[in-house]
Every structure is written in C-alpha cells, then in structure tokens.
Protein backbone atom coordinates (compact mmCIF):
# COMPACT_ATOMS: atom_id res chain seq x y z
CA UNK A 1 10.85 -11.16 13.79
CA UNK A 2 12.07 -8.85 16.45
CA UNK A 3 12.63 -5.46 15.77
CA UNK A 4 16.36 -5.67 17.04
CA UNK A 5 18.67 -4.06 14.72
CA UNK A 6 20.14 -7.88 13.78
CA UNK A 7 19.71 -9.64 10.61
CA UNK A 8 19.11 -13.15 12.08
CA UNK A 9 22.32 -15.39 11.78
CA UNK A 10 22.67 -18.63 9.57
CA UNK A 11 23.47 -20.64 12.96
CA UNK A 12 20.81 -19.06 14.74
CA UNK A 13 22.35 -17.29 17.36
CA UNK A 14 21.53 -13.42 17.91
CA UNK A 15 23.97 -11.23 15.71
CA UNK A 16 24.90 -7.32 16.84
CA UNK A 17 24.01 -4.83 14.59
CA UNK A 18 27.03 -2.91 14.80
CA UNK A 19 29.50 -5.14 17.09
CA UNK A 20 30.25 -8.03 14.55
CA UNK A 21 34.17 -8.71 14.15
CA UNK A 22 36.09 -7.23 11.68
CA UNK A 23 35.20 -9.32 8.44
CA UNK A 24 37.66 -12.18 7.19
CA UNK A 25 39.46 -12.51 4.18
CA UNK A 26 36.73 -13.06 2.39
CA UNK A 27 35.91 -9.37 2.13
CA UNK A 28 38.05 -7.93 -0.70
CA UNK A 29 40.58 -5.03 0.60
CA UNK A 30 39.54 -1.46 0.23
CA UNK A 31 36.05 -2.15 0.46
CA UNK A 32 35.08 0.59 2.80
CA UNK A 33 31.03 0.13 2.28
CA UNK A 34 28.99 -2.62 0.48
CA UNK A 35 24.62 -1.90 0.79
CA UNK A 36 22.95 -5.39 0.28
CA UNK A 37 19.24 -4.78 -0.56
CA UNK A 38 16.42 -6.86 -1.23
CA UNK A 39 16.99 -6.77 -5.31
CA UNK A 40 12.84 -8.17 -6.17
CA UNK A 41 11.41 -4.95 -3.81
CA UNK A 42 10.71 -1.80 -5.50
CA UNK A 43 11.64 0.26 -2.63
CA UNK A 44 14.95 -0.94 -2.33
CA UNK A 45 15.41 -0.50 -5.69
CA UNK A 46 14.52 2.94 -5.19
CA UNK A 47 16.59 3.69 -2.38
CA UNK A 48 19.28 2.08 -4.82
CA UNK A 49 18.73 5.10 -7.26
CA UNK A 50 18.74 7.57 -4.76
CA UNK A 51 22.07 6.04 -3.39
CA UNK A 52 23.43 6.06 -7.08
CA UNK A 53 22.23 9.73 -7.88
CA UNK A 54 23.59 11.06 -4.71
CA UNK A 55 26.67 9.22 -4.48
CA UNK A 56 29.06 10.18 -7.38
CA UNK A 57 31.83 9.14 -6.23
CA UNK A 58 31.36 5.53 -5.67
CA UNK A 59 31.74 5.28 -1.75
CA UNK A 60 28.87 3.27 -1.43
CA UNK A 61 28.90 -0.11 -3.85
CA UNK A 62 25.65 -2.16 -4.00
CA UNK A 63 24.47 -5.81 -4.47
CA UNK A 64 21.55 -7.51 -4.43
CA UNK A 65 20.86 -10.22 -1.59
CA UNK A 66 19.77 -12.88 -3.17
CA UNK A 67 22.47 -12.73 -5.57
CA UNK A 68 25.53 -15.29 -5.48
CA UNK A 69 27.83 -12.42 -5.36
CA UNK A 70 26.16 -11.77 -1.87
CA UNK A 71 26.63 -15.39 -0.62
CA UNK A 72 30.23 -14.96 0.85
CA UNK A 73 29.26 -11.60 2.39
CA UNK A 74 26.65 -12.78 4.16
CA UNK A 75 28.53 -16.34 5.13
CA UNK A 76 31.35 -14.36 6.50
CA UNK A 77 29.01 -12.88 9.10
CA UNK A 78 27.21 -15.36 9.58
CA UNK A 79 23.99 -14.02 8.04
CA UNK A 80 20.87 -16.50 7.11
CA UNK A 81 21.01 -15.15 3.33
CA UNK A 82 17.21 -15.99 3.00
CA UNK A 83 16.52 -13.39 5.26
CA UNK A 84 15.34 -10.54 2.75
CA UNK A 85 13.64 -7.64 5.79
CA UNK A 86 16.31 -5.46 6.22
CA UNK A 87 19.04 -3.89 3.82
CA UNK A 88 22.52 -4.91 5.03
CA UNK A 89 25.66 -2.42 4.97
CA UNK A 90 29.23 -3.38 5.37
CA UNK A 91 31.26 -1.14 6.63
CA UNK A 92 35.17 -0.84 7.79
CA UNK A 93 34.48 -4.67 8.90
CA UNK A 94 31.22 -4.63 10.66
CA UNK A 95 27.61 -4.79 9.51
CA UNK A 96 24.67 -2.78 10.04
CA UNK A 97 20.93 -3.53 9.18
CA UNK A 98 17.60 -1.67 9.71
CA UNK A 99 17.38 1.84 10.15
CA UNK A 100 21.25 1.99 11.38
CA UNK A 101 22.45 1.25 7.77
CA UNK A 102 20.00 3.19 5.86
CA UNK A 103 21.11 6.20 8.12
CA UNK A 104 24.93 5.10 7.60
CA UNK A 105 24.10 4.81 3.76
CA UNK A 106 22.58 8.67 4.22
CA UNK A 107 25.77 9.88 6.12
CA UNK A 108 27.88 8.92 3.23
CA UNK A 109 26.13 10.66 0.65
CA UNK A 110 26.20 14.50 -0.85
CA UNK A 111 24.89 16.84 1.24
CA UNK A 112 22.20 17.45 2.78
CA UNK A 113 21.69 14.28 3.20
CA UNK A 114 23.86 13.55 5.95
CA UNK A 115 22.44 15.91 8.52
CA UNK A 116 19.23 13.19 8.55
CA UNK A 117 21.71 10.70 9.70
CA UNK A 118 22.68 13.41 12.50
CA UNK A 119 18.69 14.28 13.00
CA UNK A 120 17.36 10.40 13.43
CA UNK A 121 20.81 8.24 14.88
CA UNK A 122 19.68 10.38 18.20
CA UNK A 123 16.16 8.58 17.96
CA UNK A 124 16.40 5.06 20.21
CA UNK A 125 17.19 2.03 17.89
CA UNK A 126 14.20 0.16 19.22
CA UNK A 127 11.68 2.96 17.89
CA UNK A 128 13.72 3.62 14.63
CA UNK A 129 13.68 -0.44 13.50
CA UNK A 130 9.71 -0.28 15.16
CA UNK A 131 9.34 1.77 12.15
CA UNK A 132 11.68 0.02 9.43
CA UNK A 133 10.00 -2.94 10.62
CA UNK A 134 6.67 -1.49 10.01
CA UNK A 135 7.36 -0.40 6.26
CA UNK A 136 9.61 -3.66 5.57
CA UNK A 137 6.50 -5.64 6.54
CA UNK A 138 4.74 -3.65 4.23
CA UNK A 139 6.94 -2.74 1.28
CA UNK A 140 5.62 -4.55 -1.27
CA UNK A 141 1.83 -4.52 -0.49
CA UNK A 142 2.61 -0.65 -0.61
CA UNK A 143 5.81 -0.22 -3.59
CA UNK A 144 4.90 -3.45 -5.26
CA UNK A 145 8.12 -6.29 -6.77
CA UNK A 146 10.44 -7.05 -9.52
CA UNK A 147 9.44 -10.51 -11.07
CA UNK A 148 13.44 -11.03 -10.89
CA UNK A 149 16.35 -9.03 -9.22
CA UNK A 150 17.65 -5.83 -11.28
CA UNK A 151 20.36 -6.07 -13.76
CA UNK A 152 22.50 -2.78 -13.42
CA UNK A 153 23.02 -0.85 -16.79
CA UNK A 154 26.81 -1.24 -18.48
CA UNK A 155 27.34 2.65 -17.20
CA UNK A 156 26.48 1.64 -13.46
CA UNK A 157 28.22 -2.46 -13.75
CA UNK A 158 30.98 -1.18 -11.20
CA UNK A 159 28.81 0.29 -8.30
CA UNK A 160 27.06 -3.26 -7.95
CA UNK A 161 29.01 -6.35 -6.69
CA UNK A 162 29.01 -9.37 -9.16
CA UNK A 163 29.40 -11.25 -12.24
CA UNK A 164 31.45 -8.39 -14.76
CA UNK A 165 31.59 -6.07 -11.72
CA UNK A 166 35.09 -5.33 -10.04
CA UNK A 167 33.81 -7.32 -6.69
C-alpha cells in the first residue's frame, strides 16, 4: 500500500485525500463529520473513546467500517470497503484518511487538543501517513483485536451510525 493519504477506491483508480466531490444524496443532511474506524482493532477503538470523552457535544459521529451502516458511505466515494488501514472522516462533503483525519478528528475536539492539529498539519503528508502507515501495519501485533466489531452502549447509540442510531 502506498503511504498516500488515499483510501484505495472500489474501481481502482487513485482517490484524493481531501479533493473528493461533495458527497451525493446518499449522505444524510446536516452531517457535518462522520469517523469510520476499523471496529475489530483495539486502537481504533481507543481513539473512539478518546473521541467520545472529548467530544461532548456530538460534532464528531462514529461508525464502524465493516459495518452495513458504512456501506453507502464508502460506495458514495467510491471507497473499496474491505480496505480496513486507515480511519476515514467525512467532512462538509469530502473525505479524509490517514493522519489528515485523525488530525481533523483532533481539531474538532475540546481543547487542547486542537493545537496538535495546528502542531503536526505543518508536518509534510508523506512523512505524517510514513508514520500512520507504520503503526496501522502494526496495530494489532502491538494493541491486539476485538473477536467482533463493538456494540455502542444505549447511552452512546446516537454518536455511532447504524441500526437504532439516528443515521
């Protein structure tokens, strides 16, 4: 895999990390942010929590990957949904990956936490996704995975996209 900030496309053709087209109709209205994360890796699902715990208000909603509730995110950018090395963030119609949507994600949250998005966005992408590539590669020789995808609990059903979740 290259370590271009692109989640490889379902058609095969190279996708922009941050110069898709604004999404179809297929993304509900009002949904200003949407993090899809590897929902097996133990990682992800910690950067999940963190998201939760430092994002009361709800700006950032969350979903799973290999869920079906992904599948028509994913489709409407073309994304290869079995591609599972990179977190993927919709936002205001375009989608990042890599180490440009984790430091989107941090930019949205309480502070401090987006001054690192300030501190690393100046770092080149190529040497930012070196590095997310390096840990993705390794996550879960190093965090260990879920036997299954996380079920949210009833008090955090409406921060993840899905089945009983307002999607």
């Amino acid at each position: 895999m290259s370590t271009d900030s692109a989640v490889p496309p379902a058609n095969g053709t190279a996708a922009s990390d941050s110069t898709s087209e604004p999404a179809p109709s297929s993304i509900p209205e009002g949904e200003t942010a949407l993090l899809l994360f590897d929902g097996v890796c133990n990682l992800c699902n910690g950067f999940v929590n963190f998201l939760i715990d430092h994002d009361p208000d709800g700006r950032v909603r969350v979903g799973a990957l290999q869920s079906e509730a992904a599948r028509p995110y994913l489709d409407a950018f073309g994304l290869d949904p079995s591609y599972l090395d990179s977190v993927v963030l919709i936002e205001r119609g375009r989608v990042y990956t890599k180490s440009t949507a984790a430091l989107r994600v941090a930019r949205r949250l309480e502070a401090p936490w987006p001054l690192a998005y300030y501190a690393f966005i100046a770092i080149p992408r190529p040497v930012r996704d070196a590095v997310y590539d390096w840990v993705a590669g390794n996550r879960y020789d190093w965090f260990g995975k879920r036997d299954a995808c996380r079920m949210p609990t009833p008090e955090l059903q409406a921060r993840f996209i899905g089945e009983g979740a307002d999607a």
